[in-house]
C-alpha atoms as a PDB file:
ATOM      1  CA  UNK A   1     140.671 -40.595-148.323  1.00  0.00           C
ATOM      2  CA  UNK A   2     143.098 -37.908-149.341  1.00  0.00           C
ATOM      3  CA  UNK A   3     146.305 -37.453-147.931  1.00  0.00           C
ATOM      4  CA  UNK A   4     146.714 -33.240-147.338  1.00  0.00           C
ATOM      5  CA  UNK A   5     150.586 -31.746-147.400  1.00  0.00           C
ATOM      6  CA  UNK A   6     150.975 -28.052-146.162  1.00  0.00           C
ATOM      7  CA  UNK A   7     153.675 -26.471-147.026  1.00  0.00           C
ATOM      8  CA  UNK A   8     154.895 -23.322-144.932  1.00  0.00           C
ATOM      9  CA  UNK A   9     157.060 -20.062-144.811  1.00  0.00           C
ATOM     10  CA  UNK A  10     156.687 -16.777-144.041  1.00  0.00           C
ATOM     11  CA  UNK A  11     155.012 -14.777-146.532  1.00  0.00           C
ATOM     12  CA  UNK A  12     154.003 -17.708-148.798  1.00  0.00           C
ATOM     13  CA  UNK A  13     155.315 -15.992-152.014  1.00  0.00           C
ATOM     14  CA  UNK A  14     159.112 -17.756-151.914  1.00  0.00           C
ATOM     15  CA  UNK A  15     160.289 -21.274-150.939  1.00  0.00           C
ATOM     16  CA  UNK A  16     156.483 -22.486-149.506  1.00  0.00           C
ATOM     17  CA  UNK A  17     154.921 -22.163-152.982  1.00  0.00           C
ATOM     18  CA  UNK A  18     158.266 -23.230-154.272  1.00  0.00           C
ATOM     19  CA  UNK A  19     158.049 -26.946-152.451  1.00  0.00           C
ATOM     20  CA  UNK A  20     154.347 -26.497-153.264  1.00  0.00           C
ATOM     21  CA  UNK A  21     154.904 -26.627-157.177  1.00  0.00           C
ATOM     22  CA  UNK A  22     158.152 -29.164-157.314  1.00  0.00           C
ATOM     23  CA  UNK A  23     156.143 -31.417-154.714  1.00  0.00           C
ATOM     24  CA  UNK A  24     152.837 -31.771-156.381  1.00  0.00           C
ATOM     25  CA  UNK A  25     154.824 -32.377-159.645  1.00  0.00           C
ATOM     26  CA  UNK A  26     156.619 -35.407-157.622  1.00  0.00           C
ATOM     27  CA  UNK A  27     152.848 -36.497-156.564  1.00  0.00           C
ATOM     28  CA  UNK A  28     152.215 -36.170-160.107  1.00  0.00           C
ATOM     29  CA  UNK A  29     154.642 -38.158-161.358  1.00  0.00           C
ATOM     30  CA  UNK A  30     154.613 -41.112-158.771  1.00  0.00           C
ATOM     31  CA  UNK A  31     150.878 -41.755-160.066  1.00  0.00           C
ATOM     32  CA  UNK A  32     149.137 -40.571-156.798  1.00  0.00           C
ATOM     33  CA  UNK A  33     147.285 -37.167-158.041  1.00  0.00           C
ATOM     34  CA  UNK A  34     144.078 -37.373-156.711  1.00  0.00           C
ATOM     35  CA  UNK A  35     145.273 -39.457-153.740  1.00  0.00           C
ATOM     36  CA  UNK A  36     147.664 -36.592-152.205  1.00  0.00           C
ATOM     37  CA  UNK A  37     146.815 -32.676-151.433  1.00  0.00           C
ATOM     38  CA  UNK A  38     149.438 -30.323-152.016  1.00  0.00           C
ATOM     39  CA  UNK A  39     149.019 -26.387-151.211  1.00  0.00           C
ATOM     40  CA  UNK A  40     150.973 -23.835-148.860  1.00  0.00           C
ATOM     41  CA  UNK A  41     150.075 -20.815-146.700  1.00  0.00           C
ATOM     42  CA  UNK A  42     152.359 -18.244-144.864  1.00  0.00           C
ATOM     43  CA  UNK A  43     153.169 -17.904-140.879  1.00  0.00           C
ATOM     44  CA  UNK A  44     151.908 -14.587-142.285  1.00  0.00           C
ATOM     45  CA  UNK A  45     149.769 -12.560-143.899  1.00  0.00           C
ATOM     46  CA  UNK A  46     151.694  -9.569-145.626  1.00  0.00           C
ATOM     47  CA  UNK A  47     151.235 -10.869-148.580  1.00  0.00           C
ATOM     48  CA  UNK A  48     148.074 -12.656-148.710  1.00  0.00           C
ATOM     49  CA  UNK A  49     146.591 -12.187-152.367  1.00  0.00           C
ATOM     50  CA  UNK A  50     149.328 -11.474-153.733  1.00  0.00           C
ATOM     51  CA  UNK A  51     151.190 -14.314-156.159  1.00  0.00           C
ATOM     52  CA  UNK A  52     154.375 -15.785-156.115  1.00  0.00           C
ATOM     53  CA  UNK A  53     157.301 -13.579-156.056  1.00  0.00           C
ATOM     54  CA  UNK A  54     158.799 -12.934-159.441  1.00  0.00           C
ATOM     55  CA  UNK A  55     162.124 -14.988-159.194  1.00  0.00           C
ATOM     56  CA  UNK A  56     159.961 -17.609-157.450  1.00  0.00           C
ATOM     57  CA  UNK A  57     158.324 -17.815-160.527  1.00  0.00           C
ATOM     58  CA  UNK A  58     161.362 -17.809-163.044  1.00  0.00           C
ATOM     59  CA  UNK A  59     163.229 -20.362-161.117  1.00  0.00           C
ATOM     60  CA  UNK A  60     160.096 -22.982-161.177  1.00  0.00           C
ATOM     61  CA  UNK A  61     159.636 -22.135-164.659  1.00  0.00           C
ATOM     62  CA  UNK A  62     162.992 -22.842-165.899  1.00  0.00           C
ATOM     63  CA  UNK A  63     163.284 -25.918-163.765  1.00  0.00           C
ATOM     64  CA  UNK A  64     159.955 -26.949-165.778  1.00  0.00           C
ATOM     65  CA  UNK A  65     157.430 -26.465-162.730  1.00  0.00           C
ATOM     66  CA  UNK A  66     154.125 -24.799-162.563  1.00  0.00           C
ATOM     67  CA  UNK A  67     154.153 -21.633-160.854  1.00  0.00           C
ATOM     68  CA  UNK A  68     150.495 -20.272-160.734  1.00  0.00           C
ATOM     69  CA  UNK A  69     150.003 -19.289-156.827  1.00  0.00           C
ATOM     70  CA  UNK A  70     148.352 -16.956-154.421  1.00  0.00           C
ATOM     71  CA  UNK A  71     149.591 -16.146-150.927  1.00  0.00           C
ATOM     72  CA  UNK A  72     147.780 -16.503-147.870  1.00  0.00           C
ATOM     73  CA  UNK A  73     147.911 -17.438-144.205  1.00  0.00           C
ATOM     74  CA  UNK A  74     147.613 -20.418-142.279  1.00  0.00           C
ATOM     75  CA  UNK A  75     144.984 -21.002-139.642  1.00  0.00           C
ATOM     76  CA  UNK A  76     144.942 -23.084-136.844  1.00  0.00           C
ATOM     77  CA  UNK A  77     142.066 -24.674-137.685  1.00  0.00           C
ATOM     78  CA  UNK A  78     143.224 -26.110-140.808  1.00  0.00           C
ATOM     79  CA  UNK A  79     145.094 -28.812-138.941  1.00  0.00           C
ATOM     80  CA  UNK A  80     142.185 -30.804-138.605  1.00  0.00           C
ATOM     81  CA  UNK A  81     142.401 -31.588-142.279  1.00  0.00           C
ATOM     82  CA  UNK A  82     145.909 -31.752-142.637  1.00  0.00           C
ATOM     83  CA  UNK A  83     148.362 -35.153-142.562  1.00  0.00           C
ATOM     84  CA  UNK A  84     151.506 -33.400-142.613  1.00  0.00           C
ATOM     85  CA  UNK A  85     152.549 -29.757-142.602  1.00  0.00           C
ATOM     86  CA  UNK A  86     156.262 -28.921-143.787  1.00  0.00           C
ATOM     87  CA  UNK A  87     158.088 -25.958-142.253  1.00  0.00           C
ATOM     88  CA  UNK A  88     160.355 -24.723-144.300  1.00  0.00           C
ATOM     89  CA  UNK A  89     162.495 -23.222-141.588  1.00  0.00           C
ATOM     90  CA  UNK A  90     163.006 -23.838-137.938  1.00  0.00           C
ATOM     91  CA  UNK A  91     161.398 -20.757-136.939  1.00  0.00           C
ATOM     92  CA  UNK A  92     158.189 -21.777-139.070  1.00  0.00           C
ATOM     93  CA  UNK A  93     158.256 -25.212-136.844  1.00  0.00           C
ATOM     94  CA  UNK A  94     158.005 -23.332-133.571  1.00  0.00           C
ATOM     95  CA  UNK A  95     155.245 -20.782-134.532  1.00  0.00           C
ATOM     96  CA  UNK A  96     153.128 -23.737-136.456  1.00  0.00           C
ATOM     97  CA  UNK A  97     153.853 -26.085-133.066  1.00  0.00           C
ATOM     98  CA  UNK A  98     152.832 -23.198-130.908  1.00  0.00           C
ATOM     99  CA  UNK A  99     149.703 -22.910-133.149  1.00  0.00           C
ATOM    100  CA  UNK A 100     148.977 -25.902-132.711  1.00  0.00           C
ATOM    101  CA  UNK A 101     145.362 -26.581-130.810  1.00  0.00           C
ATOM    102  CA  UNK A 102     146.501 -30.343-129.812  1.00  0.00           C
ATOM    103  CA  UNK A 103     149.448 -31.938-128.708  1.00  0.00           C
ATOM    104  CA  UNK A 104     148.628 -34.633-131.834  1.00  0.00           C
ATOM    105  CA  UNK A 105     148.148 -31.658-134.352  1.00  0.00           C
ATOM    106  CA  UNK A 106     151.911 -30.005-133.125  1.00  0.00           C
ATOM    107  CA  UNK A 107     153.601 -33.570-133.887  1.00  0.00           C
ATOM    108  CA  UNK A 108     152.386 -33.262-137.766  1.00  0.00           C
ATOM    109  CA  UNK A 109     154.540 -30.447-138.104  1.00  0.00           C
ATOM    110  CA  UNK A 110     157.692 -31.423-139.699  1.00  0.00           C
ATOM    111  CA  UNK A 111     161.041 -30.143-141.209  1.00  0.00           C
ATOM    112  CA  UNK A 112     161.179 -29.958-144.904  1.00  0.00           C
ATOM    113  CA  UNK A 113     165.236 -30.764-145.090  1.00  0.00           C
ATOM    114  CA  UNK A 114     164.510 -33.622-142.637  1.00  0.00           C
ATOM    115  CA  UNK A 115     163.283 -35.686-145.537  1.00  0.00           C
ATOM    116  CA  UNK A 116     166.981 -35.222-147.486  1.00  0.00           C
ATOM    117  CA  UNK A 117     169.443 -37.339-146.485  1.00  0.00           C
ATOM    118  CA  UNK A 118     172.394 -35.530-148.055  1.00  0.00           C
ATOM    119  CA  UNK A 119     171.333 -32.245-146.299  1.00  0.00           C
ATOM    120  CA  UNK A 120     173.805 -30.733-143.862  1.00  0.00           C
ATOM    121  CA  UNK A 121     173.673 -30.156-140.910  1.00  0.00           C
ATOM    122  CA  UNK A 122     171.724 -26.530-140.844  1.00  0.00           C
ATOM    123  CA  UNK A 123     167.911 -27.880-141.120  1.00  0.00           C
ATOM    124  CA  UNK A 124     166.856 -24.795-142.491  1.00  0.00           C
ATOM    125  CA  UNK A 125     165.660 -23.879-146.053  1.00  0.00           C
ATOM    126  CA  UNK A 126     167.356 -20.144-146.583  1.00  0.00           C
ATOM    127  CA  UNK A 127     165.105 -17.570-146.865  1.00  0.00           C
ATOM    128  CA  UNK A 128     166.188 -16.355-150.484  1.00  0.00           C
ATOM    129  CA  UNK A 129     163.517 -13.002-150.238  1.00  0.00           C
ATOM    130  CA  UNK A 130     166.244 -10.540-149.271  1.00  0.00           C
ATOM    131  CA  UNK A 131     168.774 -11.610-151.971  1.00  0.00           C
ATOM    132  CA  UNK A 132     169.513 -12.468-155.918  1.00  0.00           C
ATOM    133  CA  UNK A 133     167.706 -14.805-158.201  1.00  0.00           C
ATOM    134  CA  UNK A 134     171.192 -17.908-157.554  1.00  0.00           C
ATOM    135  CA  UNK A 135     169.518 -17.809-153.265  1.00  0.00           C
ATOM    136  CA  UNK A 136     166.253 -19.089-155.267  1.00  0.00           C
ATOM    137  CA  UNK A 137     168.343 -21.607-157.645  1.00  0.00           C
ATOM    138  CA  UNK A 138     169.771 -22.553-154.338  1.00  0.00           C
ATOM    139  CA  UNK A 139     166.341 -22.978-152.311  1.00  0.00           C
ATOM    140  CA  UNK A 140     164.623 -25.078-155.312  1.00  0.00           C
ATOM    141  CA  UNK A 141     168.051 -27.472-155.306  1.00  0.00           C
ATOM    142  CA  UNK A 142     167.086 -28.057-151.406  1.00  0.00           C
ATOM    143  CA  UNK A 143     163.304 -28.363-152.171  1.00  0.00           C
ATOM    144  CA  UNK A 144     163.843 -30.525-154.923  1.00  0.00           C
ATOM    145  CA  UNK A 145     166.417 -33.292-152.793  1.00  0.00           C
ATOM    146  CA  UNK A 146     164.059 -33.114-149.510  1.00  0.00           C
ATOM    147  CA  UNK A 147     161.286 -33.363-151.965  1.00  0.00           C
ATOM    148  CA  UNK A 148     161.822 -37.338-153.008  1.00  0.00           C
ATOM    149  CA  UNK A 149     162.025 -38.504-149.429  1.00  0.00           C
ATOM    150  CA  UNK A 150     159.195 -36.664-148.861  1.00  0.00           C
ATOM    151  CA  UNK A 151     157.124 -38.536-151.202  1.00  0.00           C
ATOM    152  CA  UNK A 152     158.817 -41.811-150.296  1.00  0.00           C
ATOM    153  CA  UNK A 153     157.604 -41.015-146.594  1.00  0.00           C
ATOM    154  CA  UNK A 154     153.759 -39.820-148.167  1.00  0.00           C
ATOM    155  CA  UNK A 155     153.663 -43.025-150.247  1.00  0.00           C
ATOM    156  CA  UNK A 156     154.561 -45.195-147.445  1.00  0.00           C
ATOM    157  CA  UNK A 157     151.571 -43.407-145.281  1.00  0.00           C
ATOM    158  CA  UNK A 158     149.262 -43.362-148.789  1.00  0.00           C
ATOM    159  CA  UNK A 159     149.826 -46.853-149.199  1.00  0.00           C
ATOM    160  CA  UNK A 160     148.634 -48.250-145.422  1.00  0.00           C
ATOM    161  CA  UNK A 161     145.444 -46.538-145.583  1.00  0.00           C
ATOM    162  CA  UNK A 162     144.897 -48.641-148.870  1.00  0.00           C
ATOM    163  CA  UNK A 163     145.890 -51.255-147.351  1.00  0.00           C
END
């Protein structure tokens, strides 16, 4: 059975397909393709169709990371196939919680920064949209720390369901 990650933002053309790329490169890498589901969506739809925004796509590329992507919104009723899905903001939290159908579905909604233990005290993955390309540098240096307790966490939960 696979394990399914969500990763979410606003628009889903910044830091969701951002933690998307470096994340499924960590799956990749810790041997468990096939066993864990990586994708993203947007608390929104403004951009659905579109792909990843331009500096999106130059910072995963020069940080070695696949970048292919198209935007598009998340539905409630994808929790029902989802393990975990990562907010990449606190605002994201609340509007996934309140979308939520079940009590059970709200509590797989998680922080992305919560998985870093050298993260500051602001939980909150800047939204790097309205800026220069250093707030995406910036955003992929936070994806890329939560990222490895992240997978620690996912490997923990991959490996009991072998077990």
């Amino acid at each position: 059975m696979t394990f399914s990650v969500c990763f979410v933002c606003t628009g889903n053309i910044c830091r969701s397909p951002m933690a998307e790329s470096v994340f499924r490169a960590r799956v990749e890498e810790a041997g468990l393709d096939g066993l864990v589901e990586v994708d993203s969506a947007g608390t929104g739809g403004w951009h659905e169709g579109d792909g990843a925004d331009w500096r999106t796509v130059a910072v995963l590329e020069a940080g070695g990371y696949e970048s292919d992507h198209t935007a598009r919104q998340f539905q409630a009723s994808w929790f029902s196939r989802l393990d975990l899905v990562i907010a990449l903001d606190s605002s994201h939290l609340e509007a996934l919680r309140r979308l939520a159908p079940t009590p059970r579905d709200a509590e797989k909604v998680r922080l992305l920064r919560a998985y870093d233990p050298g993260a500051d005290a602001d939980p909150d993955v800047p939204d790097p949209y309205y800026g220069h390309i250093e707030g995406f540098t910036e955003c992929l240096e936070m994806v890329e720390a939560a990222s490895r307790g992240l997978l620690a966490a996912v490997q923990e939960q991959v490996e009991g369901r072998a077990a």
